[in-house]
PDB file of N, CA and C in Angstrom:
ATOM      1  N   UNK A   1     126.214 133.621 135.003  1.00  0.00           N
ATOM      2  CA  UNK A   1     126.179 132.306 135.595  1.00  0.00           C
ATOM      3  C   UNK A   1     124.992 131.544 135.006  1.00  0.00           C
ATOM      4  N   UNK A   2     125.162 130.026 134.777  1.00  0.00           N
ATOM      5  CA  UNK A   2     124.417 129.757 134.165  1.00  0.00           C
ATOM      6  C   UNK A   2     123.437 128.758 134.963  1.00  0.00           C
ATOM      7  N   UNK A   3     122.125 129.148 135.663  1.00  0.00           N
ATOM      8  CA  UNK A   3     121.824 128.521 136.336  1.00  0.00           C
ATOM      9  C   UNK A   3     121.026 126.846 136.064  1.00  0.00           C
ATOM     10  N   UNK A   4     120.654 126.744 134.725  1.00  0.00           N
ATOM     11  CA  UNK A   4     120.339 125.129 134.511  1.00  0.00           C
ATOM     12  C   UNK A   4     121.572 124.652 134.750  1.00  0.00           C
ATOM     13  N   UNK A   5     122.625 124.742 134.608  1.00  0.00           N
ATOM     14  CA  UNK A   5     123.366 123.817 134.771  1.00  0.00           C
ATOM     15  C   UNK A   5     123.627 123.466 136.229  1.00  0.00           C
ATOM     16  N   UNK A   6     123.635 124.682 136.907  1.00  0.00           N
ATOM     17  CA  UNK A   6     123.842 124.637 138.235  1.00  0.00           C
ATOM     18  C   UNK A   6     122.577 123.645 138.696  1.00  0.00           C
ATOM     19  N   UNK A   7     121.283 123.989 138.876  1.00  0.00           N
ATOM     20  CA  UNK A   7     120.449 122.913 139.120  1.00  0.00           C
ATOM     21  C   UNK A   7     120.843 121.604 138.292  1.00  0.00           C
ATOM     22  N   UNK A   8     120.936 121.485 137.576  1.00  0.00           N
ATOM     23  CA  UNK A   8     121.006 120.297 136.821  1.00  0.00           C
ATOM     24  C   UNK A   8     122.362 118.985 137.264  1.00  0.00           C
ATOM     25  N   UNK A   9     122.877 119.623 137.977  1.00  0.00           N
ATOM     26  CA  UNK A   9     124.258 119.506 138.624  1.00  0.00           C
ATOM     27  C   UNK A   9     123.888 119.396 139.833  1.00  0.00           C
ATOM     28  N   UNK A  10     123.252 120.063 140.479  1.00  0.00           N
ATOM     29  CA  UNK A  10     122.280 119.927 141.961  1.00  0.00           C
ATOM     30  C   UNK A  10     121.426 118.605 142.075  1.00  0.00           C
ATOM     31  N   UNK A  11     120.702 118.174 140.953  1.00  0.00           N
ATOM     32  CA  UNK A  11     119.905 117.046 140.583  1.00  0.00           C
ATOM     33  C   UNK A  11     120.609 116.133 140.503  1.00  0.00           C
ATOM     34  N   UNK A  12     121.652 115.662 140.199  1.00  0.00           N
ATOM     35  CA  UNK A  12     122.483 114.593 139.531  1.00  0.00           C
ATOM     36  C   UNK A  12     123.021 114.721 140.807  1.00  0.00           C
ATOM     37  N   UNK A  13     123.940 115.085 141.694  1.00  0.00           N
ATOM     38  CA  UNK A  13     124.521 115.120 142.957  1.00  0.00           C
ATOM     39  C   UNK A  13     123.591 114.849 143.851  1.00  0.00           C
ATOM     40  N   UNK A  14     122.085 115.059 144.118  1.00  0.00           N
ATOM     41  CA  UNK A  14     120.987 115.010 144.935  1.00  0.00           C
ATOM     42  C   UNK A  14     120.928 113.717 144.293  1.00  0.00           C
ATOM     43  N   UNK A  15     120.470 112.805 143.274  1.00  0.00           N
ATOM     44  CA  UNK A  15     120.348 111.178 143.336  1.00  0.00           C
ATOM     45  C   UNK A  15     121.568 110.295 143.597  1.00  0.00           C
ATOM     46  N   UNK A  16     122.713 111.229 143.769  1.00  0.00           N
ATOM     47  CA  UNK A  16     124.013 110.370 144.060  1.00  0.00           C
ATOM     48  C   UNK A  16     123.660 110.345 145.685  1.00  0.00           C
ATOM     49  N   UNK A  17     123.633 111.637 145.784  1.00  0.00           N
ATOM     50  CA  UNK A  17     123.015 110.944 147.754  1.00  0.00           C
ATOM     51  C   UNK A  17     122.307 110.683 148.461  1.00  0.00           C
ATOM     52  N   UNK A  18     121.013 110.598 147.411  1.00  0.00           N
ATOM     53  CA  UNK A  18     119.781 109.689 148.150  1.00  0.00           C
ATOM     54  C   UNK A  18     120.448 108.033 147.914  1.00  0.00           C
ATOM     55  N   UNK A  19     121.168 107.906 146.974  1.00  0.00           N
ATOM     56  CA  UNK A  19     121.213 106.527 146.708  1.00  0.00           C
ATOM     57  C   UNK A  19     122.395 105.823 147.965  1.00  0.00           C
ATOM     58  N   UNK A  20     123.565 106.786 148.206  1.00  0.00           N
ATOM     59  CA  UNK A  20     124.844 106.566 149.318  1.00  0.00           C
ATOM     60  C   UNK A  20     123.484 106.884 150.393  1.00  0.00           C
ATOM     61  N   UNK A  21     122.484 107.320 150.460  1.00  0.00           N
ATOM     62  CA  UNK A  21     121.597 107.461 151.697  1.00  0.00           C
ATOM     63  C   UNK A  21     121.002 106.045 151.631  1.00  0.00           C
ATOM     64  N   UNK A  22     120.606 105.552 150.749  1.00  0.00           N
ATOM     65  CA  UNK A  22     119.909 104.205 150.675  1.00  0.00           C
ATOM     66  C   UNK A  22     120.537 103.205 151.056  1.00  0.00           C
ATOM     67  N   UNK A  23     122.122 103.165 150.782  1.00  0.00           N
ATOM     68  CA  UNK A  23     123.109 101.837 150.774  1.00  0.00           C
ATOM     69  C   UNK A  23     123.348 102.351 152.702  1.00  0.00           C
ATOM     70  N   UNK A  24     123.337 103.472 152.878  1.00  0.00           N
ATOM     71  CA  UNK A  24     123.649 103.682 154.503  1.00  0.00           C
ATOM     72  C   UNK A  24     122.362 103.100 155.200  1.00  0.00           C
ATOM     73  N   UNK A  25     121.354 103.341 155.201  1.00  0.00           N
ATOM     74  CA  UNK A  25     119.876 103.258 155.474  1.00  0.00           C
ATOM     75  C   UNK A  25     120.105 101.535 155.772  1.00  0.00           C
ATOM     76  N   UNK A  26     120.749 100.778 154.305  1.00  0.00           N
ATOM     77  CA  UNK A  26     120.632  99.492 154.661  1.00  0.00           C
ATOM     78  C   UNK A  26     121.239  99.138 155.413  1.00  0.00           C
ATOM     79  N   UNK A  27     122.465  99.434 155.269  1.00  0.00           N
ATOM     80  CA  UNK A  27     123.963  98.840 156.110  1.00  0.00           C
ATOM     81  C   UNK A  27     123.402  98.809 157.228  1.00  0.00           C
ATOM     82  N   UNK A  28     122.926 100.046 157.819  1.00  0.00           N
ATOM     83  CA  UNK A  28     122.688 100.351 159.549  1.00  0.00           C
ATOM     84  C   UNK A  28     121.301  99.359 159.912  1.00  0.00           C
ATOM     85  N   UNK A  29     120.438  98.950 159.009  1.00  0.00           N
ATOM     86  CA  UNK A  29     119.490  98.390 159.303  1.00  0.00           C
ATOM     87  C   UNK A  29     118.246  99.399 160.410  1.00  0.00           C
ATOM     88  N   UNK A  30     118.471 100.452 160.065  1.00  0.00           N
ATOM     89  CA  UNK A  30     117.697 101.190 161.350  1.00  0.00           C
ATOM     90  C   UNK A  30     116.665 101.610 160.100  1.00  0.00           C
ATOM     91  N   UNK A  31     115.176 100.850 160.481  1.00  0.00           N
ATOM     92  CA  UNK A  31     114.313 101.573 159.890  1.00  0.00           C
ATOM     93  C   UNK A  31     113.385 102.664 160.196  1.00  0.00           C
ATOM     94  N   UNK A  32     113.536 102.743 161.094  1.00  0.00           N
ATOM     95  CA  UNK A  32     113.087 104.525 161.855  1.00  0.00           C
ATOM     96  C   UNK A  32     113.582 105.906 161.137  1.00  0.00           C
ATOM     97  N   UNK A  33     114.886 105.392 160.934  1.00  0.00           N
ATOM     98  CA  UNK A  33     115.928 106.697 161.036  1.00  0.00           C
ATOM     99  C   UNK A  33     116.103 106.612 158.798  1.00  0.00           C
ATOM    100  N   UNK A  34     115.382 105.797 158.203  1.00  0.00           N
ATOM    101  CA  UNK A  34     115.497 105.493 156.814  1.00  0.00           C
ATOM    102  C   UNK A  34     115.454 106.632 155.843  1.00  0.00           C
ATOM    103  N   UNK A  35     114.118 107.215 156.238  1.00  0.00           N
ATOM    104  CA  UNK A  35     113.924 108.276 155.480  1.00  0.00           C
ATOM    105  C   UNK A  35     114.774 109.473 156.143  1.00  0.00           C
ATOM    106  N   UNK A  36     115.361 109.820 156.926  1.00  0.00           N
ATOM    107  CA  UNK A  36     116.132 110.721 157.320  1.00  0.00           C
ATOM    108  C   UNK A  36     117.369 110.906 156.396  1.00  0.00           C
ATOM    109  N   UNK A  37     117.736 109.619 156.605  1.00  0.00           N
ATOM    110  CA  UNK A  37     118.822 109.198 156.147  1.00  0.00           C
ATOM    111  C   UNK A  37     118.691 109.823 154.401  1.00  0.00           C
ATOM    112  N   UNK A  38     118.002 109.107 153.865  1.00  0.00           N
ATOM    113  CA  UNK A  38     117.654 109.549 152.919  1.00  0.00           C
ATOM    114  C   UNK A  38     117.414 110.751 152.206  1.00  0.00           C
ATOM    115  N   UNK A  39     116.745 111.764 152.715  1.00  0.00           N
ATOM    116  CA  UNK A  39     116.533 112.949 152.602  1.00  0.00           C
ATOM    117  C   UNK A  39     117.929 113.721 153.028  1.00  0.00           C
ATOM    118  N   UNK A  40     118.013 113.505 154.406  1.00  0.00           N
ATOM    119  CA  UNK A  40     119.487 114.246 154.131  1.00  0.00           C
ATOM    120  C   UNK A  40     120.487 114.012 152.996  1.00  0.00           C
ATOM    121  N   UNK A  41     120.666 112.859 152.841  1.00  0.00           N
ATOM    122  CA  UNK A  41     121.805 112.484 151.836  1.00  0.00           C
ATOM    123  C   UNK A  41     122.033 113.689 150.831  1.00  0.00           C
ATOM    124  N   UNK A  42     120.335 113.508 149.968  1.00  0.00           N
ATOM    125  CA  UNK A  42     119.609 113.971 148.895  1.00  0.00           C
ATOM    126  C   UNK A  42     120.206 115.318 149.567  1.00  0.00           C
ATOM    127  N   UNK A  43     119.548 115.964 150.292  1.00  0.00           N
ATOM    128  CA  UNK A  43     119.743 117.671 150.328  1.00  0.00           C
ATOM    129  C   UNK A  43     120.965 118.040 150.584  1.00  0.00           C
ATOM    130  N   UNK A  44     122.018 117.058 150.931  1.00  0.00           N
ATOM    131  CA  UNK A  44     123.548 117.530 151.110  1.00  0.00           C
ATOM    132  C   UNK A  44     124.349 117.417 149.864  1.00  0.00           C
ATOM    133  N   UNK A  45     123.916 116.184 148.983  1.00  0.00           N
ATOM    134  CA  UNK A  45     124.010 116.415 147.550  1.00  0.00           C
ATOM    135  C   UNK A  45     123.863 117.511 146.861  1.00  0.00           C
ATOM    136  N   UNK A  46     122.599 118.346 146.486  1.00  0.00           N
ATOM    137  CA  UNK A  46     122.054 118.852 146.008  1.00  0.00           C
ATOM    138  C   UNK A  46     122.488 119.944 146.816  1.00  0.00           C
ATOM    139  N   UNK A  47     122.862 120.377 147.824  1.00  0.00           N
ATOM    140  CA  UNK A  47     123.681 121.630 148.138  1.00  0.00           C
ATOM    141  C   UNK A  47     125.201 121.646 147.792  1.00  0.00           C
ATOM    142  N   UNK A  48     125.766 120.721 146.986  1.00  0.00           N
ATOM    143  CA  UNK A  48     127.070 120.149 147.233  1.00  0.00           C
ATOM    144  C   UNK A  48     127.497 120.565 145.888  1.00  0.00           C
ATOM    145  N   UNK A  49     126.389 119.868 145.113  1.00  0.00           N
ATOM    146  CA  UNK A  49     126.496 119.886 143.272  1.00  0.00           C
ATOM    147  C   UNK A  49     126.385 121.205 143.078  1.00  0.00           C
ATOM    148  N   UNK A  50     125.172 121.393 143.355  1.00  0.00           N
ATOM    149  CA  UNK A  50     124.568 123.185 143.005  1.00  0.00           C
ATOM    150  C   UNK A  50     125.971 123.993 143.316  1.00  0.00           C
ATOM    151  N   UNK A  51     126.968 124.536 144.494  1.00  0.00           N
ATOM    152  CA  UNK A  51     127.007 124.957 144.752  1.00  0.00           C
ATOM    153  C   UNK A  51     128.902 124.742 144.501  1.00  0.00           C
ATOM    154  N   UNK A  52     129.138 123.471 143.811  1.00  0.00           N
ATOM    155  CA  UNK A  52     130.174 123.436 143.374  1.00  0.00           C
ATOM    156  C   UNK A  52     130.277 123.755 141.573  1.00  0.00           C
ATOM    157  N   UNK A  53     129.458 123.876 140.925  1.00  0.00           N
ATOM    158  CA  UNK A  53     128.633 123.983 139.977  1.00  0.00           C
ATOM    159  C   UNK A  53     128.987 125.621 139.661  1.00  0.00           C
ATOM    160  N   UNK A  54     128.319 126.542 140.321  1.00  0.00           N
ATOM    161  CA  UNK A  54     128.384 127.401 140.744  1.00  0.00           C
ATOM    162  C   UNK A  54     129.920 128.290 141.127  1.00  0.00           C
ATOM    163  N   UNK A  55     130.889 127.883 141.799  1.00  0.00           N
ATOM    164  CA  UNK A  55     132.206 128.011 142.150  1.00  0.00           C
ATOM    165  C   UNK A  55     132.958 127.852 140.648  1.00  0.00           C
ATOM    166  N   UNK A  56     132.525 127.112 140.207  1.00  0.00           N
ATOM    167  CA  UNK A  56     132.955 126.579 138.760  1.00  0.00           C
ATOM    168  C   UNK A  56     132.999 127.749 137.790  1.00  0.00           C
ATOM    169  N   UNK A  57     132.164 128.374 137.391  1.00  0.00           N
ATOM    170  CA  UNK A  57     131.348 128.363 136.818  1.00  0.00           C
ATOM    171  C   UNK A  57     131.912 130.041 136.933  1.00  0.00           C
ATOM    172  N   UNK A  58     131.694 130.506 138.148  1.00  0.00           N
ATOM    173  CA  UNK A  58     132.448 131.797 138.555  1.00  0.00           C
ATOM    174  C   UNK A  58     133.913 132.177 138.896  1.00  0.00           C
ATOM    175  N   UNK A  59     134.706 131.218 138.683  1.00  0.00           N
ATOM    176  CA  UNK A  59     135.957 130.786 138.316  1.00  0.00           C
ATOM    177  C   UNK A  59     136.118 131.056 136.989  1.00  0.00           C
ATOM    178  N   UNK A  60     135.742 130.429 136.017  1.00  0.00           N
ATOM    179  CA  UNK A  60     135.963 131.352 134.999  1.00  0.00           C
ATOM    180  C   UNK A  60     135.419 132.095 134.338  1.00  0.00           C
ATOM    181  N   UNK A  61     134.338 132.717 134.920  1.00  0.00           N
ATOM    182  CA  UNK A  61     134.044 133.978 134.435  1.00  0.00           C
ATOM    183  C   UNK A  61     135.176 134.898 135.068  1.00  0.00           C
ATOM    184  N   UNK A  62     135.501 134.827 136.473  1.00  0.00           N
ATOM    185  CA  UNK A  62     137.059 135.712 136.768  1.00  0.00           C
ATOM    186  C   UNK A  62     138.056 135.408 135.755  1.00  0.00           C
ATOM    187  N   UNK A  63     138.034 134.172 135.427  1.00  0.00           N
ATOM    188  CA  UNK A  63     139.546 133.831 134.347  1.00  0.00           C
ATOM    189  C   UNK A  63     138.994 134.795 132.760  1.00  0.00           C
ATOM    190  N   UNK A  64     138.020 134.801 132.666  1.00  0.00           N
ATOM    191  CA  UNK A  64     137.508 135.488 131.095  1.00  0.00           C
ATOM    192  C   UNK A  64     137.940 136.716 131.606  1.00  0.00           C
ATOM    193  N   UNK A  65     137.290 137.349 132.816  1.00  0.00           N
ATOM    194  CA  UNK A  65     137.267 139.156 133.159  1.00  0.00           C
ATOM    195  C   UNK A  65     139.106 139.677 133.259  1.00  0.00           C
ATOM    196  N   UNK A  66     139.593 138.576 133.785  1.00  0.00           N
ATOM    197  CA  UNK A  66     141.052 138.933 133.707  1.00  0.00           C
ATOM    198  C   UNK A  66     141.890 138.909 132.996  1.00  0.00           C
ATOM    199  N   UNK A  67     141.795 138.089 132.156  1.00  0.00           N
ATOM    200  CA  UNK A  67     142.230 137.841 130.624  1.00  0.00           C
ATOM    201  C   UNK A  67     142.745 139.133 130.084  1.00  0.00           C
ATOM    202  N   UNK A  68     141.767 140.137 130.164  1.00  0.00           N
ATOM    203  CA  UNK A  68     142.108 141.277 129.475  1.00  0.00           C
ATOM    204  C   UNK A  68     143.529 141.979 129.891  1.00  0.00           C
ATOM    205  N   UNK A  69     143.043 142.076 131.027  1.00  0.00           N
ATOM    206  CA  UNK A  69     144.342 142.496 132.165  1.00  0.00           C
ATOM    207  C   UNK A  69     145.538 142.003 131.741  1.00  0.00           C
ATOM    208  N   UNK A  70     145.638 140.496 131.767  1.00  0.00           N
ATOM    209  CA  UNK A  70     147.301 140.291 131.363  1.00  0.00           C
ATOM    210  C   UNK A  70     147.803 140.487 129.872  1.00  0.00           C
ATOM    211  N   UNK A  71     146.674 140.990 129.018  1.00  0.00           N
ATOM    212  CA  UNK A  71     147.847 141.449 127.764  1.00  0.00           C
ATOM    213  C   UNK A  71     148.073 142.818 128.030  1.00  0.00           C
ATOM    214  N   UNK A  72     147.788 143.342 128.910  1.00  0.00           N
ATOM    215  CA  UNK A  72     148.429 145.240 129.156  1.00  0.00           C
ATOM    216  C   UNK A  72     149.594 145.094 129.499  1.00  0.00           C
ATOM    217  N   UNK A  73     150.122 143.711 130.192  1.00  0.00           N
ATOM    218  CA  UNK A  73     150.980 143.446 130.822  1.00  0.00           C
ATOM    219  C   UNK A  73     152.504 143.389 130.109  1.00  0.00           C
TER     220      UNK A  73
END
């Protein structure tokens, strides 16, 4: 598994949802709750990317490991 990519994929998904955290933050006008907003976004991203990244990633390493299997077939 290749983990820069996985972070790197975690990073890029983590500024996609600080930024949908920023456009929410405004919409609602609640500046109390801003940085919440924000930070969560970011860490639900960044658990989202990473971890679809990841699924990916070990998907076909099963498709490589099985490969072998179907020419016995």
């Amino acid at each position: 598994m290749n983990l820069k990519v996985a972070l790197f994929s975690g990073v890029v998904a983590a500024l996609i949802g600080a930024m949908i955290g920023i456009a929410l933050a405004h919409i609602s006008q609640r500046e109390l709750r801003k940085h919440v907003i924000v930070v969560g976004g970011a860490s639900l991203g960044f658990v989202v990317g990473a971890t679809s990244s990841m699924m990916m990633q070990q998907k076909q390493e099963n498709a490589d490991d099985y490969s072998d299997t179907d020419r016995l077939k």
